[in-house]
Protein backbone atom coordinates (compact mmCIF):
# COMPACT_ATOMS: atom_id res chain seq x y z
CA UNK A 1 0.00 0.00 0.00
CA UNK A 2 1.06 3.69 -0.47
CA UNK A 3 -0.07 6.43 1.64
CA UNK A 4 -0.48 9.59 -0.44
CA UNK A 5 -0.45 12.41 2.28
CA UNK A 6 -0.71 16.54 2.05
CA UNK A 7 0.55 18.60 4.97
CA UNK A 8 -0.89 22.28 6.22
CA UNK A 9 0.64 24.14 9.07
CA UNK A 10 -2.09 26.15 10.42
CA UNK A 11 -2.67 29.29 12.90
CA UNK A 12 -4.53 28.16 16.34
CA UNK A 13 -7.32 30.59 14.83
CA UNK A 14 -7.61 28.12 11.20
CA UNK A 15 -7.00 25.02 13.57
CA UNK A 16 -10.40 25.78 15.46
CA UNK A 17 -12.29 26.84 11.77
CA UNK A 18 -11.56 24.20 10.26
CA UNK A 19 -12.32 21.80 13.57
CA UNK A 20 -15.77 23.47 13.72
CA UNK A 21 -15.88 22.83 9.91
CA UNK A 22 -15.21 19.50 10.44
CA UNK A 23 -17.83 18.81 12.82
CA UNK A 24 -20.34 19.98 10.88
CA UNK A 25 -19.67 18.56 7.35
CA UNK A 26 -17.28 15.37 8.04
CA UNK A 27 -17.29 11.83 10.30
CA UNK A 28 -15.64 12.03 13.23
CA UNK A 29 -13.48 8.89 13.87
CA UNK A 30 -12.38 10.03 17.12
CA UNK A 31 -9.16 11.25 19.25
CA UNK A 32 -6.08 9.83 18.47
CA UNK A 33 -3.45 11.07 20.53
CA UNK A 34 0.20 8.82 19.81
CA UNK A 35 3.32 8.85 21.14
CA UNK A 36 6.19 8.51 18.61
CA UNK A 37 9.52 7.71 18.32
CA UNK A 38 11.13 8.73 14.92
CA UNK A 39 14.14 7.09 13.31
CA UNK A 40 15.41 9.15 10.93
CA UNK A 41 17.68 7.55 8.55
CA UNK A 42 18.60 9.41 4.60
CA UNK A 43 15.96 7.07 2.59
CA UNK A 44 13.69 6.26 5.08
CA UNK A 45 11.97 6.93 7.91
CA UNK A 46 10.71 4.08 11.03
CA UNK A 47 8.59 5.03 13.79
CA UNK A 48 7.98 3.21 17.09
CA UNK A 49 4.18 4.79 18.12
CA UNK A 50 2.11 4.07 20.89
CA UNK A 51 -1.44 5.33 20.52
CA UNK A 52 -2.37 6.87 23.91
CA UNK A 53 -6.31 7.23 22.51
CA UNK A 54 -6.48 3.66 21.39
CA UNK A 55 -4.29 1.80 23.93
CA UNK A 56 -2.30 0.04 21.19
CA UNK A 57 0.88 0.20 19.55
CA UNK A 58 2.78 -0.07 15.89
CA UNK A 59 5.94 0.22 14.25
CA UNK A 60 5.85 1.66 10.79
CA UNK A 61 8.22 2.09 8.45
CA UNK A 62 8.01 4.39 5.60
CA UNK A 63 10.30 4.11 2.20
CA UNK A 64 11.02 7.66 1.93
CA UNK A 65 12.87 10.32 3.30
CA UNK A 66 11.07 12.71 6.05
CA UNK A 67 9.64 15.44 4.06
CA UNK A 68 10.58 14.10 0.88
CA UNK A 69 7.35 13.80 -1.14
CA UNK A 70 3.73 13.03 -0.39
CA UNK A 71 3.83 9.61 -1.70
CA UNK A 72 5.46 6.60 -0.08
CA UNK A 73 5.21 2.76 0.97
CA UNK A 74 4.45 1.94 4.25
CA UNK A 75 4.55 -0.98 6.09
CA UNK A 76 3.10 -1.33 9.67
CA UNK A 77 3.51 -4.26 12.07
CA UNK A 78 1.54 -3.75 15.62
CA UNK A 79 2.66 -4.78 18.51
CA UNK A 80 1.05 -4.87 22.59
CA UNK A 81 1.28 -1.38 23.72
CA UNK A 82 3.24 -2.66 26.95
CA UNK A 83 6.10 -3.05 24.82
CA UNK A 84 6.58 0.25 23.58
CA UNK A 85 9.53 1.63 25.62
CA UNK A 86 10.69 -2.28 24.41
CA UNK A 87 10.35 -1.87 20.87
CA UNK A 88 12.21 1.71 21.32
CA UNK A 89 14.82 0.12 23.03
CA UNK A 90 15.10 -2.38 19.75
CA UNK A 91 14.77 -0.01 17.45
CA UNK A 92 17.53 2.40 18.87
CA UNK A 93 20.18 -0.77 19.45
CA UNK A 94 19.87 -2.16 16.08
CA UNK A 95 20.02 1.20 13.80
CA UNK A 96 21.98 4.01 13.70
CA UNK A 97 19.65 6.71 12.24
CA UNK A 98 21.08 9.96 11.31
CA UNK A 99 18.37 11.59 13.96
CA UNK A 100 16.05 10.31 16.61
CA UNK A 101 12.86 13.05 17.61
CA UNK A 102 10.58 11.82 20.33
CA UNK A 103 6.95 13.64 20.58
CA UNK A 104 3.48 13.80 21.79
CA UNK A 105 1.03 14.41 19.10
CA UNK A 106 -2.68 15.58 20.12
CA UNK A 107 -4.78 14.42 16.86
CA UNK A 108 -8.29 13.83 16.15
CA UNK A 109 -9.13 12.31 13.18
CA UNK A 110 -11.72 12.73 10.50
CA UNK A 111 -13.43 11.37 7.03
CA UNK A 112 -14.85 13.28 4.37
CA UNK A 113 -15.55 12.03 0.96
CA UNK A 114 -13.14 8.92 1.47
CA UNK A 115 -10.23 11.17 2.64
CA UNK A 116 -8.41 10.86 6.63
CA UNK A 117 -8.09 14.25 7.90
CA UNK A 118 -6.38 14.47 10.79
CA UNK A 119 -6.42 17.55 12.91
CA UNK A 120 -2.88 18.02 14.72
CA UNK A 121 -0.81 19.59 17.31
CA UNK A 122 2.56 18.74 18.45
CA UNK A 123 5.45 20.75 19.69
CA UNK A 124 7.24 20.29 16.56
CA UNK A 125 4.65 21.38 14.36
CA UNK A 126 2.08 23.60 16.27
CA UNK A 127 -1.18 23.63 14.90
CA UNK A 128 -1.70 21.57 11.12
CA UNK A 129 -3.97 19.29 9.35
CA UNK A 130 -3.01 16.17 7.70
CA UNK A 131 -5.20 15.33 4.27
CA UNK A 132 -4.03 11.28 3.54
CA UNK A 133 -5.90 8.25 1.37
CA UNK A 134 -4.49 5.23 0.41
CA UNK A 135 -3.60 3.62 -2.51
CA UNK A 136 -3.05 0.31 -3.49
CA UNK A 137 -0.93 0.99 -7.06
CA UNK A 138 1.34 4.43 -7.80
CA UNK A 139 -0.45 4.54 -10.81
CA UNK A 140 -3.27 6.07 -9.09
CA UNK A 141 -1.24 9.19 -7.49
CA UNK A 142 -2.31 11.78 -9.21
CA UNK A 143 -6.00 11.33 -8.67
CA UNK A 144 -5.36 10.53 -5.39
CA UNK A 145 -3.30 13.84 -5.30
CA UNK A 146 -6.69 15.34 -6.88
CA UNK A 147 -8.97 14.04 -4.58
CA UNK A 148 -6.88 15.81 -1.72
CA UNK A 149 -6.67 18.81 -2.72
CA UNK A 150 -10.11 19.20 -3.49
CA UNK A 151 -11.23 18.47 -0.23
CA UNK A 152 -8.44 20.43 1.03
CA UNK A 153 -10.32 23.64 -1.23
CA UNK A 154 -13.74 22.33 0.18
CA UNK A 155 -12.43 23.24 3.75
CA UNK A 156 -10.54 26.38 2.72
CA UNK A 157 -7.20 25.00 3.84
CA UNK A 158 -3.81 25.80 1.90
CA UNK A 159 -1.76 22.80 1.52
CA UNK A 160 1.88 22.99 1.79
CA UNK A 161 3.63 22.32 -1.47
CA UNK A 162 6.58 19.80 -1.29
CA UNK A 163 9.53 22.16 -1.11
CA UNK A 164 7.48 23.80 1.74
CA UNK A 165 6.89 20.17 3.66
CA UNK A 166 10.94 19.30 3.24
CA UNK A 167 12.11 23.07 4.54
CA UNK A 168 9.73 22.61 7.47
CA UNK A 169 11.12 19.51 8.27
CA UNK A 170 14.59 20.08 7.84
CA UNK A 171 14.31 23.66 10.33
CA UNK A 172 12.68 21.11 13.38
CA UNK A 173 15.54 18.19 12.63
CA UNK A 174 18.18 21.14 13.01
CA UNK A 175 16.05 22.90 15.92
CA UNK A 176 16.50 19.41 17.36
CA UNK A 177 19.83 19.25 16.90
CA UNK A 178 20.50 22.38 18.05
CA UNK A 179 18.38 21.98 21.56
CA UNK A 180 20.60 18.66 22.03
């Protein structure tokens, strides 16, 4: 599977619009608060999550670089949620990332006309949205690309373009860095 997925960093003011928005005109699918553990490597990205909301747990591994694109294969194996701090321990022993960021996101997530929108805050990233479908077959990208930002219009939000997603990511990995 691929997970197609559009970013937008958003004020606290657009956050709660487009939350009211979304109450109104979309299916909630609930809260879904996650810890996360990233493992940032140069082609690839694997995260260790637990989901706080849910009371479960995943690893996930995704076959691009962070904020390289908004198309990439993912792979996710769950695991008990008692083994998180486990599966971090793993995960840090048996890689050598270039970067590790640790975080608390507060999500809740949404569907409108087949697409996830997830409504997010983390220290990171402030206030955003996430817009994501998957697909089975790349082939189907750009309509999948389509049907995002669409919705993304429907609901007034501005979606970051690529260069914009990789720049934001590369200023928190060196803020990171830096604060280390």
């Amino acid at each position: 599977m691929y997970e197609i997925e559009h970013r937008a960093v958003l004020t606290e003011a657009a956050y709660k619009e487009l939350s009211e928005k979304l109450a109104r005109k979309a299916t909630l699918l609930g809260a879904d608060d996650k810890e996360v553990s990233y493992y940032i490597f140069p082609d690839k990205l694997l995260k260790v999550v637990r989901n706080i909301s849910k009371g479960n747990a995943k690893l996930s591994l995704k076959l691009n670089p962070l904020g390289a694109g908004s198309s990439f294969q993912e792979f996710e194996v769950p695991f008990p949620e008692d083994s998180f701090e486990t599966m971090k321990n793993i995960c840090a022993g048996i890689s050598a990332p270039d970067q590790i960021i640790s975080g608390t996101q507060k999500r809740t997530n949404y569907e409108y006309q087949g697409i996830e929108i997830a409504l997010k805050w983390s220290e990171d990233w402030g206030y955003h949205a996430e817009f994501e479908i998957m697909i089975s077959d790349q082939s189907e990208k750009e309509a999948a690309d389509n049907r995002i930002r669409e919705v993304a219009r429907t609901f007034s939000v501005p979606l970051m373009t690529e260069k914009e997603v990789a720049a934001f990511s590369a200023k928190v990995r060196a803020k990171k860095k830096a604060s280390k």
